[in-house]
N, C-alpha and C. Protein backbone atom coordinates (compact mmCIF):
# COMPACT_ATOMS: atom_id res chain seq x y z
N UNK A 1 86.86 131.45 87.40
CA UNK A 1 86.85 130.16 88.08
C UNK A 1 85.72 129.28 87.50
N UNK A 2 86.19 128.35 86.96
CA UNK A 2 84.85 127.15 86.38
C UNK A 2 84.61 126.37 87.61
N UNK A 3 83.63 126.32 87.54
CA UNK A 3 82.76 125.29 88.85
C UNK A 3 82.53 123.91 88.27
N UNK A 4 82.46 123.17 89.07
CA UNK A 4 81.91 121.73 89.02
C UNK A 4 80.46 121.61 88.27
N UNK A 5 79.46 122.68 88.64
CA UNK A 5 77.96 122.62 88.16
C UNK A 5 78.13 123.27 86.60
N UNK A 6 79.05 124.08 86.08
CA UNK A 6 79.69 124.55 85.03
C UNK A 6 80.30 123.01 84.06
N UNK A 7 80.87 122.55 84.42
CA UNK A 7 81.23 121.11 84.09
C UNK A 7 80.35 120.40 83.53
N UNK A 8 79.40 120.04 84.79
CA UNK A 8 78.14 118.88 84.75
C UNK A 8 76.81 119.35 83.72
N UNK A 9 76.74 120.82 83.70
CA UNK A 9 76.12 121.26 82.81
C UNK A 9 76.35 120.93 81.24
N UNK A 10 77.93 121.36 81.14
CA UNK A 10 78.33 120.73 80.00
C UNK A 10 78.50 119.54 79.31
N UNK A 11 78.16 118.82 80.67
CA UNK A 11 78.37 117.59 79.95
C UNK A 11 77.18 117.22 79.32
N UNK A 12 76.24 117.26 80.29
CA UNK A 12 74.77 116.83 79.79
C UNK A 12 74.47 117.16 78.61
N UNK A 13 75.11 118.77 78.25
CA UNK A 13 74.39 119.12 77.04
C UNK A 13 74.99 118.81 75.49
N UNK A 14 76.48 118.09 76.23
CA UNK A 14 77.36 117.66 74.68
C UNK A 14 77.54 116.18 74.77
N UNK A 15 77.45 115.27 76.45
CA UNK A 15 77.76 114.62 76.33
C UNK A 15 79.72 113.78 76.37
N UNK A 16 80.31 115.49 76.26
CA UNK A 16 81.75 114.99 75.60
C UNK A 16 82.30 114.60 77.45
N UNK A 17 83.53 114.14 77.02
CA UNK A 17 84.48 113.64 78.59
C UNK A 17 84.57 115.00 79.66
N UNK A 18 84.31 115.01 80.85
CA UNK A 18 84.47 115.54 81.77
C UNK A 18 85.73 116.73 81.49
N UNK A 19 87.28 115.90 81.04
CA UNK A 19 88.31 116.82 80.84
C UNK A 19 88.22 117.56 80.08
N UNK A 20 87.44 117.35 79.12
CA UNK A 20 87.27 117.79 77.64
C UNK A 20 86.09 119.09 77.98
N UNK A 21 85.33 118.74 78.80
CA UNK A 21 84.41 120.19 79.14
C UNK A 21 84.92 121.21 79.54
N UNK A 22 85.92 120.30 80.87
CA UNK A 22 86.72 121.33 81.30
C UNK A 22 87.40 122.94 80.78
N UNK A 23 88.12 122.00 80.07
CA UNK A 23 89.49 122.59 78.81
C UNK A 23 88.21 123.77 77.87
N UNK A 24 87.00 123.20 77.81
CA UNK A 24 86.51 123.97 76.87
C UNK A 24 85.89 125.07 77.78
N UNK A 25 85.41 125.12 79.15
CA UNK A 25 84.75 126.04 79.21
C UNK A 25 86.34 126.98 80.37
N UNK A 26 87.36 126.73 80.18
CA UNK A 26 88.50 127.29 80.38
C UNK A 26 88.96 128.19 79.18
N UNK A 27 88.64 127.07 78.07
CA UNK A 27 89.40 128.08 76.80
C UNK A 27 88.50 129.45 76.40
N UNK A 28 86.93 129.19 76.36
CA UNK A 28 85.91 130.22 76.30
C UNK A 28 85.60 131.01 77.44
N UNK A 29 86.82 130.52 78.68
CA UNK A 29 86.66 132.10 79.90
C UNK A 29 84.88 131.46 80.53
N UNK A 30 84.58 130.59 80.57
CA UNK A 30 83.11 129.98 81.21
C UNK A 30 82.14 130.42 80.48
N UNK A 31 82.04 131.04 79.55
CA UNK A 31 80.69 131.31 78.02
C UNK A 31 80.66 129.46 77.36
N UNK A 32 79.35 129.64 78.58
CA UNK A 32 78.78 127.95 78.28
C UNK A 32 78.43 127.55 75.92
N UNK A 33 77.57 128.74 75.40
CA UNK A 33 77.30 128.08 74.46
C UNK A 33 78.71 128.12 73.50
N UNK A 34 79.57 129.26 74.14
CA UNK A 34 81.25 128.99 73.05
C UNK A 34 81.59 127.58 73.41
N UNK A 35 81.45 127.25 74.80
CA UNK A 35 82.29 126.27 74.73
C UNK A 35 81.41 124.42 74.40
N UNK A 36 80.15 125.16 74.25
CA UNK A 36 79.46 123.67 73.44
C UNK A 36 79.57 123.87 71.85
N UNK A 37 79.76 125.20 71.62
CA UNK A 37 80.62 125.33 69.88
C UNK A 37 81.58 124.54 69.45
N UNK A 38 82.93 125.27 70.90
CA UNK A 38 84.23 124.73 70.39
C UNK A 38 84.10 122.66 70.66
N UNK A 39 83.60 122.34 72.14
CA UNK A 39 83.37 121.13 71.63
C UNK A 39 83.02 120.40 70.61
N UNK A 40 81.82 121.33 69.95
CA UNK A 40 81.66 120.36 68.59
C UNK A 40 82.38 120.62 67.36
N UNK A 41 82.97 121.57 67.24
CA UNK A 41 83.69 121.95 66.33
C UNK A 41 85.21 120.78 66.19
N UNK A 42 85.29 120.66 67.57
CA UNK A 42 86.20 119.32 67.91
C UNK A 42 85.56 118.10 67.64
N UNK A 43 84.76 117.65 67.60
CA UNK A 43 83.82 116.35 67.54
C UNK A 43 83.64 115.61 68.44
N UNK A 44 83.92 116.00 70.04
CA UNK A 44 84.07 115.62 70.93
C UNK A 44 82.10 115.31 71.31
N UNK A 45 81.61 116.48 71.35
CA UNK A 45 80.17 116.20 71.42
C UNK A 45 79.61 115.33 70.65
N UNK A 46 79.90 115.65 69.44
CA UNK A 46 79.35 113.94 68.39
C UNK A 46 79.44 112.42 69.04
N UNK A 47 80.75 112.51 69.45
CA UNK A 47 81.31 111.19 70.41
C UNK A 47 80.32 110.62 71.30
N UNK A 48 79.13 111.43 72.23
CA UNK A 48 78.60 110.86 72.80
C UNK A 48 77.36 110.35 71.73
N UNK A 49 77.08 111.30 70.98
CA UNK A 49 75.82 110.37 69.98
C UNK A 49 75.75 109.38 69.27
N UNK A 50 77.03 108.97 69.13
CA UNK A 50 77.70 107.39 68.46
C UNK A 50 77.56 106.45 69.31
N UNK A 51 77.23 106.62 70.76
CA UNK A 51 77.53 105.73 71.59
C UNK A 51 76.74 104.86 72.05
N UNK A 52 75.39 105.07 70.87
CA UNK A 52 74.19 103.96 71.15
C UNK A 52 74.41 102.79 70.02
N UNK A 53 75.72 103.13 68.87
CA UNK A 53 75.35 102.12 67.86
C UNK A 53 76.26 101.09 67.96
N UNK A 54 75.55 100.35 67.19
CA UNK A 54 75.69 99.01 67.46
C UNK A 54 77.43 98.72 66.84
N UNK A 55 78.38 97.81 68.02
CA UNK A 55 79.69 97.79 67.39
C UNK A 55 80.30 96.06 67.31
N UNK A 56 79.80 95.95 66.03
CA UNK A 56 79.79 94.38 65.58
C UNK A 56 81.09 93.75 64.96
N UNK A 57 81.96 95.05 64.61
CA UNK A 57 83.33 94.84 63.88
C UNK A 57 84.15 94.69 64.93
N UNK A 58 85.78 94.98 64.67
CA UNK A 58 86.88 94.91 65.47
C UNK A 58 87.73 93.93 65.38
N UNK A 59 88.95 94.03 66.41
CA UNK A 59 90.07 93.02 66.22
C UNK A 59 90.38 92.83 67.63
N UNK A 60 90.95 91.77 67.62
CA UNK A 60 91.61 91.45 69.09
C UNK A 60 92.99 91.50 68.60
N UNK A 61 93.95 92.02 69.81
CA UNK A 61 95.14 92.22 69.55
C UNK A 61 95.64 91.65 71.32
N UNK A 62 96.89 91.60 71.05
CA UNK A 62 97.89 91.10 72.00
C UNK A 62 99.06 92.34 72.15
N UNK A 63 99.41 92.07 73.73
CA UNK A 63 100.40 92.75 74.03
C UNK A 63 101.41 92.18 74.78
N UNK A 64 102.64 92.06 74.76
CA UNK A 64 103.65 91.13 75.62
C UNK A 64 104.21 92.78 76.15
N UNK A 65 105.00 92.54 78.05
CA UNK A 65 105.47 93.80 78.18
C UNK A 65 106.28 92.52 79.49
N UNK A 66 107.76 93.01 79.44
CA UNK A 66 108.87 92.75 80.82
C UNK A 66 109.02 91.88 80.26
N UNK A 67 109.54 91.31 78.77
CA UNK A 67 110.27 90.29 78.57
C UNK A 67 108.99 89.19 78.81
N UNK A 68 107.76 89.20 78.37
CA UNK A 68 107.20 88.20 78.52
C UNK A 68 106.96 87.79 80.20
N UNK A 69 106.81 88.74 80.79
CA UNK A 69 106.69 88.55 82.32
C UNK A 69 104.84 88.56 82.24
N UNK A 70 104.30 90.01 81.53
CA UNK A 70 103.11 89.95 81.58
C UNK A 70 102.43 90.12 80.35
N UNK A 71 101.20 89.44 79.45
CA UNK A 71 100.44 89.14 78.64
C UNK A 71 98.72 89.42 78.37
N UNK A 72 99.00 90.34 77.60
CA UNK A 72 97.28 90.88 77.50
C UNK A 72 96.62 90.60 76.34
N UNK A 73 95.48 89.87 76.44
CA UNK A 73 94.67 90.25 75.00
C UNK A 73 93.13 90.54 75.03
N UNK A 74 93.29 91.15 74.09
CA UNK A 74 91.81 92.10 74.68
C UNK A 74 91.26 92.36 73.01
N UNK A 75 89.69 92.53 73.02
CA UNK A 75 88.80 92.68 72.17
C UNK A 75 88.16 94.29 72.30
N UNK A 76 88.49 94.92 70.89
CA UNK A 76 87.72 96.26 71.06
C UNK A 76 86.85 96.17 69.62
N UNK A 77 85.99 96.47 70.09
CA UNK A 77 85.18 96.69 68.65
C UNK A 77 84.80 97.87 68.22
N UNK A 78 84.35 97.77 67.24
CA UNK A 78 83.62 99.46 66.32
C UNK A 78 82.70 98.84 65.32
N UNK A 79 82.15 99.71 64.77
CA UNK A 79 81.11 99.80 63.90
C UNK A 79 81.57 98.94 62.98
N UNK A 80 82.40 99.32 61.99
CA UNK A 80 82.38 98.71 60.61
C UNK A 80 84.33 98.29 60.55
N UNK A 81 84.48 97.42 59.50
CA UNK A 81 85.30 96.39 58.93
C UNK A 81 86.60 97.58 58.65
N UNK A 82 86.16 98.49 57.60
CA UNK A 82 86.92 99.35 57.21
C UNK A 82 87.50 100.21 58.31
N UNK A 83 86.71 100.80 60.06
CA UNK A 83 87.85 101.02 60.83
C UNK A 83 88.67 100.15 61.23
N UNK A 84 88.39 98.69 61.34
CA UNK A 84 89.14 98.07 62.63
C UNK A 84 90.37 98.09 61.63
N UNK A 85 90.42 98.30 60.22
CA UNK A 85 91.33 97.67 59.40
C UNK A 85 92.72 99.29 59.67
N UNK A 86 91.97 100.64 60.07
CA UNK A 86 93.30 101.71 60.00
C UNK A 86 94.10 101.00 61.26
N UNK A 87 94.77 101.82 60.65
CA UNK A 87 96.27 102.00 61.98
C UNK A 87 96.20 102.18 62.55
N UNK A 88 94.82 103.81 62.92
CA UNK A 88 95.12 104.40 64.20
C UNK A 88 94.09 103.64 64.93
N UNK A 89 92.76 103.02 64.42
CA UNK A 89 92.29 101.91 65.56
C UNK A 89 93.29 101.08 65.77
N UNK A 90 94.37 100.31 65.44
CA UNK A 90 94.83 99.16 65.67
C UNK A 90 96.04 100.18 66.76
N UNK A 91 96.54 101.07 66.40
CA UNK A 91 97.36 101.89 67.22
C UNK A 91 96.42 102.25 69.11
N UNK A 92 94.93 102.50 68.72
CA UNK A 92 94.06 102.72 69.64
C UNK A 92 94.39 101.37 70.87
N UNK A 93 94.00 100.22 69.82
CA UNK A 93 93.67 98.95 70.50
C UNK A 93 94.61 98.53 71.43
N UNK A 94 96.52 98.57 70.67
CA UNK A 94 97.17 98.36 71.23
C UNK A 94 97.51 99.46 73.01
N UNK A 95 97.10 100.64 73.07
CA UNK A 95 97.37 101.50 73.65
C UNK A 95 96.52 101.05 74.96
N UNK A 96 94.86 100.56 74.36
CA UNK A 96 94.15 99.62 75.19
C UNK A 96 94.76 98.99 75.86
N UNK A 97 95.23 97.72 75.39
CA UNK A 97 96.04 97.00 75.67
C UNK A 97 97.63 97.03 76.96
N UNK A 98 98.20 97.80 76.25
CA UNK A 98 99.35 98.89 77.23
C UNK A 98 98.73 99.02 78.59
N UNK A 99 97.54 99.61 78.59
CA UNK A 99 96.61 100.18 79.51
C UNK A 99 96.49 99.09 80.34
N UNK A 100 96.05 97.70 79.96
CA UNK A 100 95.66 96.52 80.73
C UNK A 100 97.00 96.07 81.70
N UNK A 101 97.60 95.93 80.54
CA UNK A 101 99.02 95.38 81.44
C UNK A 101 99.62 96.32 82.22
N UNK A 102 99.74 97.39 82.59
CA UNK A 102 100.15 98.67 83.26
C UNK A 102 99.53 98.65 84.41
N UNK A 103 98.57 98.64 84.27
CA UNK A 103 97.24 98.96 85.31
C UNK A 103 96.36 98.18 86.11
N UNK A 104 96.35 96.52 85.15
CA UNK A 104 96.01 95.75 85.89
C UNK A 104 94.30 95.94 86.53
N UNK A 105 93.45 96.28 85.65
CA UNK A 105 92.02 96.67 85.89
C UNK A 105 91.47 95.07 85.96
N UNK A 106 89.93 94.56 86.92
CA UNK A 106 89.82 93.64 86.77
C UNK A 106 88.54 93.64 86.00
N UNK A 107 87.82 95.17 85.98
CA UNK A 107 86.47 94.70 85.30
C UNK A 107 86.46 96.09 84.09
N UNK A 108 86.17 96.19 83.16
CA UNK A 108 85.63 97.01 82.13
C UNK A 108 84.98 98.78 83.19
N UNK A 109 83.81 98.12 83.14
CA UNK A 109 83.42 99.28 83.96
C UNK A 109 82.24 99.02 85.28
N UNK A 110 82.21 100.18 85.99
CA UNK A 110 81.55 99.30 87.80
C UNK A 110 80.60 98.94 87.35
N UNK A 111 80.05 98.65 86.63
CA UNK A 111 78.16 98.13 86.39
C UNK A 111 78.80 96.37 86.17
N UNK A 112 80.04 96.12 85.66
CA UNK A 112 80.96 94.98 85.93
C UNK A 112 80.97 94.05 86.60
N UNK A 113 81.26 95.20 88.57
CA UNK A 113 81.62 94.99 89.77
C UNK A 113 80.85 93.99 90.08
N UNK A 114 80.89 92.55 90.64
CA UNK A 114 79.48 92.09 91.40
C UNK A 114 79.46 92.53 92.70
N UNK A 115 77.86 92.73 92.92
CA UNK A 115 77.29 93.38 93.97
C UNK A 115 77.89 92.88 95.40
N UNK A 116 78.61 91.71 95.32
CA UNK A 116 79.21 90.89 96.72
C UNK A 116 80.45 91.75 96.66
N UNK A 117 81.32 91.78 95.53
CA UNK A 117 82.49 92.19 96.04
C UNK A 117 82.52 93.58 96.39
N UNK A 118 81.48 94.76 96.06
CA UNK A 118 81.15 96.31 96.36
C UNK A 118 81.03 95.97 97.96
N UNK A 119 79.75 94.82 97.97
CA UNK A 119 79.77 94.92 99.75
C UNK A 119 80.57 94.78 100.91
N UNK A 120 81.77 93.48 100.10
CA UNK A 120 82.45 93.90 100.57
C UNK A 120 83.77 94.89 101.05
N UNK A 121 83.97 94.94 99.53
CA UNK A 121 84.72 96.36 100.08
C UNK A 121 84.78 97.30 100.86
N UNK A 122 82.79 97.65 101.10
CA UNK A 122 82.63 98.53 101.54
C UNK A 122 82.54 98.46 102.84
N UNK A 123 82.43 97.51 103.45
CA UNK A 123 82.57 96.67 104.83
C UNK A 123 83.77 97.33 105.45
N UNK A 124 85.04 96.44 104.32
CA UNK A 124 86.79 96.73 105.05
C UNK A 124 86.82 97.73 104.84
N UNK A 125 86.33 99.05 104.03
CA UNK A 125 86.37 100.42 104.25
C UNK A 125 86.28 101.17 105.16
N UNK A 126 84.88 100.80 105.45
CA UNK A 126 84.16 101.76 106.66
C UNK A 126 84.51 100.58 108.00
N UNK A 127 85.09 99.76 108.14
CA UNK A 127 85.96 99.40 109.23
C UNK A 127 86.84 99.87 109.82
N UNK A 128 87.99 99.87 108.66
CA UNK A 128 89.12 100.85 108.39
C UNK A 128 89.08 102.05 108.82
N UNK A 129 87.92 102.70 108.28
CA UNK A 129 87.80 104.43 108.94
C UNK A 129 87.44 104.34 110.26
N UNK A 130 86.43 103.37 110.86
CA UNK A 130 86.17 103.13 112.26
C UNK A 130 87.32 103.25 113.56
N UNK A 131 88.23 101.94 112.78
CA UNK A 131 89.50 101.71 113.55
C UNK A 131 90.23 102.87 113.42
N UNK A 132 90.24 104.00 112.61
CA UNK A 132 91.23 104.99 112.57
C UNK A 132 90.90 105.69 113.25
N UNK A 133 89.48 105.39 114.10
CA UNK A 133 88.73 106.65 115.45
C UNK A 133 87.85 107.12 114.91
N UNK A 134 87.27 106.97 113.71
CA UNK A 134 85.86 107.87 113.22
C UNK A 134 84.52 107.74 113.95
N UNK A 135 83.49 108.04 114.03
CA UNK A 135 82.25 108.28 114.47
C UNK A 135 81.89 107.20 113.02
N UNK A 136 80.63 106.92 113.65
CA UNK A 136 80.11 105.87 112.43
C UNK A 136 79.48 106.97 111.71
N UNK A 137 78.84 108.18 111.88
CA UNK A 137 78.38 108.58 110.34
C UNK A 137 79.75 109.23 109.34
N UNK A 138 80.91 109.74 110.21
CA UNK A 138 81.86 110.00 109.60
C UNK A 138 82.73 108.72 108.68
N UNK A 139 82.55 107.78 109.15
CA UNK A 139 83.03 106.49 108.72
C UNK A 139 81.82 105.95 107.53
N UNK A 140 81.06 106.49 107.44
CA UNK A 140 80.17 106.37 106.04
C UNK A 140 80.67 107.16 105.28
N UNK A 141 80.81 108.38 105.52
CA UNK A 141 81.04 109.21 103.93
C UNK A 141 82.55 108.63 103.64
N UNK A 142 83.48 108.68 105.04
CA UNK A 142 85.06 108.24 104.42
C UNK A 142 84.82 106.74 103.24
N UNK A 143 83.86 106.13 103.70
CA UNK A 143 83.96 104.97 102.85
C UNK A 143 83.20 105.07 101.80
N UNK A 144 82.79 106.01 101.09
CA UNK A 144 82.38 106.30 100.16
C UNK A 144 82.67 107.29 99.13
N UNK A 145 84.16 107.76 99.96
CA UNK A 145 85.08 108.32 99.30
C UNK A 145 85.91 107.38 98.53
N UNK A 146 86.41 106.65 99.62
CA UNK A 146 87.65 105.47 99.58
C UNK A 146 87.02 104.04 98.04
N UNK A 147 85.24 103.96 97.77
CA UNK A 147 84.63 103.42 97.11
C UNK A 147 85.35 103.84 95.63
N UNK A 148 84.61 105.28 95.79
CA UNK A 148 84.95 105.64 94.38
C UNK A 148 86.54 105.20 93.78
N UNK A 149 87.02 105.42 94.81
CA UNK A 149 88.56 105.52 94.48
C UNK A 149 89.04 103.96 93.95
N UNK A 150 88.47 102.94 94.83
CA UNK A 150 88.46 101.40 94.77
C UNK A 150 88.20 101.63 93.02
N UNK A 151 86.87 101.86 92.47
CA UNK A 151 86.35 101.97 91.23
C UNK A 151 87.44 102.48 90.22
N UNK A 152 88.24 103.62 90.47
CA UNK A 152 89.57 103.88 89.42
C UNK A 152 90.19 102.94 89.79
N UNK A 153 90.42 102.62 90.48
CA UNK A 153 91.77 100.91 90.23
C UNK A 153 91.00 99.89 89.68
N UNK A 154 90.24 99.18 89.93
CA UNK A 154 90.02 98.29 89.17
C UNK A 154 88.89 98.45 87.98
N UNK A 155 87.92 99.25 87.37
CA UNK A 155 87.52 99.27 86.22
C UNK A 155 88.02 99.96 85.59
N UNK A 156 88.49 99.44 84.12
CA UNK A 156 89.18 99.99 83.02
C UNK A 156 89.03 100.99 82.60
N UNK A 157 87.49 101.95 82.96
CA UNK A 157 86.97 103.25 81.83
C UNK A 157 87.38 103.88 83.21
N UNK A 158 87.34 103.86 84.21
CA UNK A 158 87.82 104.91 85.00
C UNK A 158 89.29 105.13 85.70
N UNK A 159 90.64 103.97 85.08
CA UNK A 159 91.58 104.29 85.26
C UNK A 159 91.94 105.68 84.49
N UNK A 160 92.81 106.40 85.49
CA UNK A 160 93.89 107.65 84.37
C UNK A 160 94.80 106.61 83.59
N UNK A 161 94.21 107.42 82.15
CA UNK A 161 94.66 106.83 81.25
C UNK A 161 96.15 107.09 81.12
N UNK A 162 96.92 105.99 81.08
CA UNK A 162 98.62 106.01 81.43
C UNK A 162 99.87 107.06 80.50
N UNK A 163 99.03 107.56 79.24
CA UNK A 163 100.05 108.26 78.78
C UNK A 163 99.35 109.80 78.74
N UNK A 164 98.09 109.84 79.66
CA UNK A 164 98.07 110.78 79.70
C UNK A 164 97.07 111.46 80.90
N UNK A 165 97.38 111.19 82.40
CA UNK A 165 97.10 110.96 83.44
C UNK A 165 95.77 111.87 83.80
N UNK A 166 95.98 112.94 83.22
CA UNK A 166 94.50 114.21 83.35
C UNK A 166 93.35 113.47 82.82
N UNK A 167 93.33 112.33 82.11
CA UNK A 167 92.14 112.12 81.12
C UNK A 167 92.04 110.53 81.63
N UNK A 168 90.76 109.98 81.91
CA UNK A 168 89.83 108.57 81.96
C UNK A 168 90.35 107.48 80.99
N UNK A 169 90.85 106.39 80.89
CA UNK A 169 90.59 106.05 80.10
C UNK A 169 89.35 105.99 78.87
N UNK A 170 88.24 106.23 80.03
CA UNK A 170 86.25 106.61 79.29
C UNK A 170 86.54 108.01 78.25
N UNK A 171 87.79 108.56 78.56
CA UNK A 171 87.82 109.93 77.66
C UNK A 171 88.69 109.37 76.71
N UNK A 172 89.41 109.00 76.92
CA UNK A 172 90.39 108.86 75.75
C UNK A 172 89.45 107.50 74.75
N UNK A 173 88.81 107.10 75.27
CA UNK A 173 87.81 106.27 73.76
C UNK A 173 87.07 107.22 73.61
N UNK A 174 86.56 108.16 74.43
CA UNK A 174 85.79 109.32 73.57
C UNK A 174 86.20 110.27 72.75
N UNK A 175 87.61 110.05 72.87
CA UNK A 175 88.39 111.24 71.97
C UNK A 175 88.76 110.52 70.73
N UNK A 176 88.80 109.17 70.72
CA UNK A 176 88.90 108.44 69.49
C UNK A 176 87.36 107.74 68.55
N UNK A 177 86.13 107.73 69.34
CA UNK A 177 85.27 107.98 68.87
C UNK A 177 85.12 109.21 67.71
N UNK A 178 85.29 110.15 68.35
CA UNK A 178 85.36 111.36 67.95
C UNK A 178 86.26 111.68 66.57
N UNK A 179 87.35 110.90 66.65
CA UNK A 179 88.48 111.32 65.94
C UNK A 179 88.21 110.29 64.44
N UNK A 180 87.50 108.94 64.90
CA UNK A 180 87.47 107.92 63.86
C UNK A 180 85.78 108.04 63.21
N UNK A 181 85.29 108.72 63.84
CA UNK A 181 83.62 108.84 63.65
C UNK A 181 82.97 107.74 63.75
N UNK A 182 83.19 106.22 64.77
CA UNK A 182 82.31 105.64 64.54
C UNK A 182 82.44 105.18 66.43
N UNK A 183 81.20 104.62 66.87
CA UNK A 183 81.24 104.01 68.39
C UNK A 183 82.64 102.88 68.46
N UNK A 184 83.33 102.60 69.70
CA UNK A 184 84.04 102.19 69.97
C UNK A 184 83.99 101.18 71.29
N UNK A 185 83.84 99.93 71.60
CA UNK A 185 83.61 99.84 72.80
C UNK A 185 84.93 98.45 73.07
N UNK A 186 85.59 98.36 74.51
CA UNK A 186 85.74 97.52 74.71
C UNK A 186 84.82 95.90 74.92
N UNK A 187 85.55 94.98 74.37
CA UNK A 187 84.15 94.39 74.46
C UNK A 187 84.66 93.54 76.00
N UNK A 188 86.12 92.69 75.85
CA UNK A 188 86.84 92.05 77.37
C UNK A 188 88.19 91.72 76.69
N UNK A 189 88.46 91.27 78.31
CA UNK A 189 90.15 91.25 78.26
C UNK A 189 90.87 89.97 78.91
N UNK A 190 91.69 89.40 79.04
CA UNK A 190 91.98 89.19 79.76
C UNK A 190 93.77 89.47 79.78
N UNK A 191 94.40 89.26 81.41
CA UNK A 191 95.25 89.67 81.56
C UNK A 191 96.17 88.62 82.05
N UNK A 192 97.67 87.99 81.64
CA UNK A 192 98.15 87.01 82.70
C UNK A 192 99.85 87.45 82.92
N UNK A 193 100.03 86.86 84.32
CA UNK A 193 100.99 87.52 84.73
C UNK A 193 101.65 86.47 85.39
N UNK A 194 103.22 86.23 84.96
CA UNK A 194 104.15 85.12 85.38
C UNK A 194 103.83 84.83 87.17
N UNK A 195 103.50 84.10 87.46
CA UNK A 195 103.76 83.73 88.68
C UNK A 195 102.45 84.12 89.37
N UNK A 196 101.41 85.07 88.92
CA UNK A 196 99.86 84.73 89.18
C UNK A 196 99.17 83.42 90.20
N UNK A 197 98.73 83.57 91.37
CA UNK A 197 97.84 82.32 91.40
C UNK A 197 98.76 81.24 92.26
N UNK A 198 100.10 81.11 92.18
CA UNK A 198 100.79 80.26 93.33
C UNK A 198 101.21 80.79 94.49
């Protein structure tokens, strides 16, 4: 049985995606230094040490999906000229993209969120749990369950990523970090949708 503190351990010490620790300290039977091997042997651990440099390149790409019902274009960058120019970043970007219009995220990631709209959320939350009969300290933790959860719907690095629901979107750029060897970041997006706004 892998534990959660088995996980968190791993991460700290490779850095790689949460799922990705997982899978590794599953495949090595919980033998923590096999499975910070097999991570790096994957390049998954590298992924987090890329993630301080600077990403000045990239392309913006577009996505049309429902017949032109809904419209995304979004900016990802990387390090240098020569990735944004492969396929499989531009294959990456578009998948980004997919991701936006599918999912409908409104901010990148919660550091995003402004601090008014957390408060209030967290208001109609722990209301919500109130009115359902809770005790007010029980109606704190429910709404700080119900928070996190707010946070996968609308920031982009913590939706399940759509073609492959076990994994973050935050993992799946770490698995392409990894895969292209250079940092990767969304930089913004925006999203529009027929009939929006009236």
């Amino acid at each position: 049985m892998i534990t959660a503190q088995q996980v968190k351990e791993l991460r700290e010490r490779t850095g790689a995606g949460m799922m990705d620790c997982k899978k590794a300290l599953v495949e090595m039977n919980g033998d923590m230094e096999e499975a910070v091997k097999f991570l790096r042997e994957k390049g998954l651990a590298a992924a987090a040490k890329k993630s301080g440099r600077v990403t000045a390149e990239g392309i913006v790409d577009s996505y049309l999906h429902g017949g032109g019902r809904i419209g995304v274009l979004v900016e990802v960058n990387c390090e240098t000229d020569f990735v944004a120019r492969t396929d499989e970043f531009r294959q990456f970007v578009k998948n980004i993209a997919m991701q936006i219009a599918a999912s409908n995220p409104k901010y990148i990631k919660r550091e995003d969120v402004p601090e008014e709209i957390i408060n209030n959320e967290k208001e109609i939350l722990k209301a919500q749990a109130i009115n359902e009969g809770k005790p007010e300290n029980i109606a704190e933790k429910i709404m700080n369950g119900r928070i996190e959860k707010f946070f996968t719907e609308v920031c982009l690095l913590e939706q399940p990523y759509i073609r492959d629901t076990d994994i973050s979107v935050e993992d799946y750029i770490k698995e392409n970090i990894a895969a292209l060897g250079e940092n990767i970041s969304v930089r913004r997006f925006a999203r529009f949708e027929i009939g929006e706004g009236f």
